[in-house]
Protein backbone atom coordinates (compact mmCIF):
# COMPACT_ATOMS: atom_id res chain seq x y z
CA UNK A 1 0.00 0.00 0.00
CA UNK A 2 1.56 3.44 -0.95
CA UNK A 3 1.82 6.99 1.44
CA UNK A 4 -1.13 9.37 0.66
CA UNK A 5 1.20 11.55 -1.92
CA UNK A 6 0.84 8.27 -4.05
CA UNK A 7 -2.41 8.76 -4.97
CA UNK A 8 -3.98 11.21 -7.80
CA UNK A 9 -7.99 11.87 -7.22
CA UNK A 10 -9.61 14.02 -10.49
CA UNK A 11 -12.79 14.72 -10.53
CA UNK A 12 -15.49 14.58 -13.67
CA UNK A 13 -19.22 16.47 -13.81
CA UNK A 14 -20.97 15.03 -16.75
CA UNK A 15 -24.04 16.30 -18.22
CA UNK A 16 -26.63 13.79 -19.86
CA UNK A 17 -29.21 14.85 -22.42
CA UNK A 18 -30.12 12.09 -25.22
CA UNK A 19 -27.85 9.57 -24.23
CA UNK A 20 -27.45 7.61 -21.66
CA UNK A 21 -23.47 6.55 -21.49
CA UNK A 22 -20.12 8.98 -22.17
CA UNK A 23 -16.95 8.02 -21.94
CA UNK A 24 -14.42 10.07 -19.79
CA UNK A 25 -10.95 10.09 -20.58
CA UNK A 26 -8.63 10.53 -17.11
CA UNK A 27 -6.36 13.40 -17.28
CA UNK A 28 -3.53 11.54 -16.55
CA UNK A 29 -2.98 7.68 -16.99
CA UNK A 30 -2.75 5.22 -14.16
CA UNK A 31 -0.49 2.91 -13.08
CA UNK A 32 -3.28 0.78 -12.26
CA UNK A 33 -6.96 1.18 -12.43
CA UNK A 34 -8.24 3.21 -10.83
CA UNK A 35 -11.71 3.19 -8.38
CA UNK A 36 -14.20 5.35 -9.47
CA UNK A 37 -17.62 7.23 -7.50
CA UNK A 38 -20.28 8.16 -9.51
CA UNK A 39 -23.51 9.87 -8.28
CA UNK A 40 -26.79 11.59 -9.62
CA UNK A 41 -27.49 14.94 -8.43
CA UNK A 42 -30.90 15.63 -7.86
CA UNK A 43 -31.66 18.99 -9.03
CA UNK A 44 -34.96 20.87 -8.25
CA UNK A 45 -37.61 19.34 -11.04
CA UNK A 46 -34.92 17.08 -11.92
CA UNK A 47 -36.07 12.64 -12.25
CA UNK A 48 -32.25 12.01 -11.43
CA UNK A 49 -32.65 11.00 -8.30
CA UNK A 50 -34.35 8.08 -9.77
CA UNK A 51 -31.68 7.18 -11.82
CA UNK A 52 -29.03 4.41 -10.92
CA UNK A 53 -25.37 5.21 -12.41
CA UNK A 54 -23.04 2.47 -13.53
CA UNK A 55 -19.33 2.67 -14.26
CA UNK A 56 -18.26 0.02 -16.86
CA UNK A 57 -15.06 -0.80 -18.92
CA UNK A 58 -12.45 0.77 -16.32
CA UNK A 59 -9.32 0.96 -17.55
CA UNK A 60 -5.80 2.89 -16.59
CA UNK A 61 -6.81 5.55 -18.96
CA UNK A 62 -11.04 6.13 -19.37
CA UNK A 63 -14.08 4.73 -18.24
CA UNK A 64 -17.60 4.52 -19.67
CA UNK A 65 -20.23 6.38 -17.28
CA UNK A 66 -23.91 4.56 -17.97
CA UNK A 67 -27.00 5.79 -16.71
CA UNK A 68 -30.28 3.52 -16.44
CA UNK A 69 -32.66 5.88 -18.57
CA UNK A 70 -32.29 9.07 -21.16
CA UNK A 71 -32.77 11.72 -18.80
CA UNK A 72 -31.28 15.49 -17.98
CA UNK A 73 -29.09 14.41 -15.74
CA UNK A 74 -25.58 15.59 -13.90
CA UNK A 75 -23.47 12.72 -12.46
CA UNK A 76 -20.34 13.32 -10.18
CA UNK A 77 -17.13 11.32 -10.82
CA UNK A 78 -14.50 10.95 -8.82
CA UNK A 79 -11.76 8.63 -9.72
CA UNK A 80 -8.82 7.70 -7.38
CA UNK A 81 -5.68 5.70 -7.88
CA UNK A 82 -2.04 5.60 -8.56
C-alpha cells in the first residue's frame, strides 16, 4: 500500500441529455486502475434521483459512465488511484 502523496484523485461532472453513457478520458494515466464514484445529483424538477449510475469498462486511462434511462441528468465522478 503506498503513502497518501501516491495517490492522484480528479474529478469529472458530466451532463446527460439524449444519451445515456459517455466516456471520460482521465487526465492523466494510471499505473493501475483506478476506483471510481459516480452519483446523480438531484436537481430541483430534476427525475435524477431516480436514476441508478453504472461505471463500466475501467481501464488505466477512461471509463464509460452509464445511466439507467435518457434523462437530464448531472453525475459526479470521482476517480482515485495511482
Amino acid at each position: 500500500m503506498g503513502t497518501l502523496l501516491d495517490f492522484k484523485i480528479e474529478t469529472h461532472n458530466l451532463s446527460f441529455g439524449n444519451t445515456d453513457s459517455k466516456t471520460i478520458v482521465f487526465t492523466t494515466a494510471y499505473t493501475t486502475v483506478p476506483k471510481i464514484t459516480a452519483t446523480a445529483v438531484n436537481e430541483v424538477g430534476s427525475t435524477s434521483s431516480n436514476l441508478n449510475v453504472y461505471v463500466e469498462n475501467v481501464s488505466t486511462t477512461q471509463a464509460t459512465i452509464r445511466i439507467s434511462a435518457i434523462a437530464n441528468a448531472t453525475v459526479h465522478v470521482q476517480v482515485i488511484g495511482n
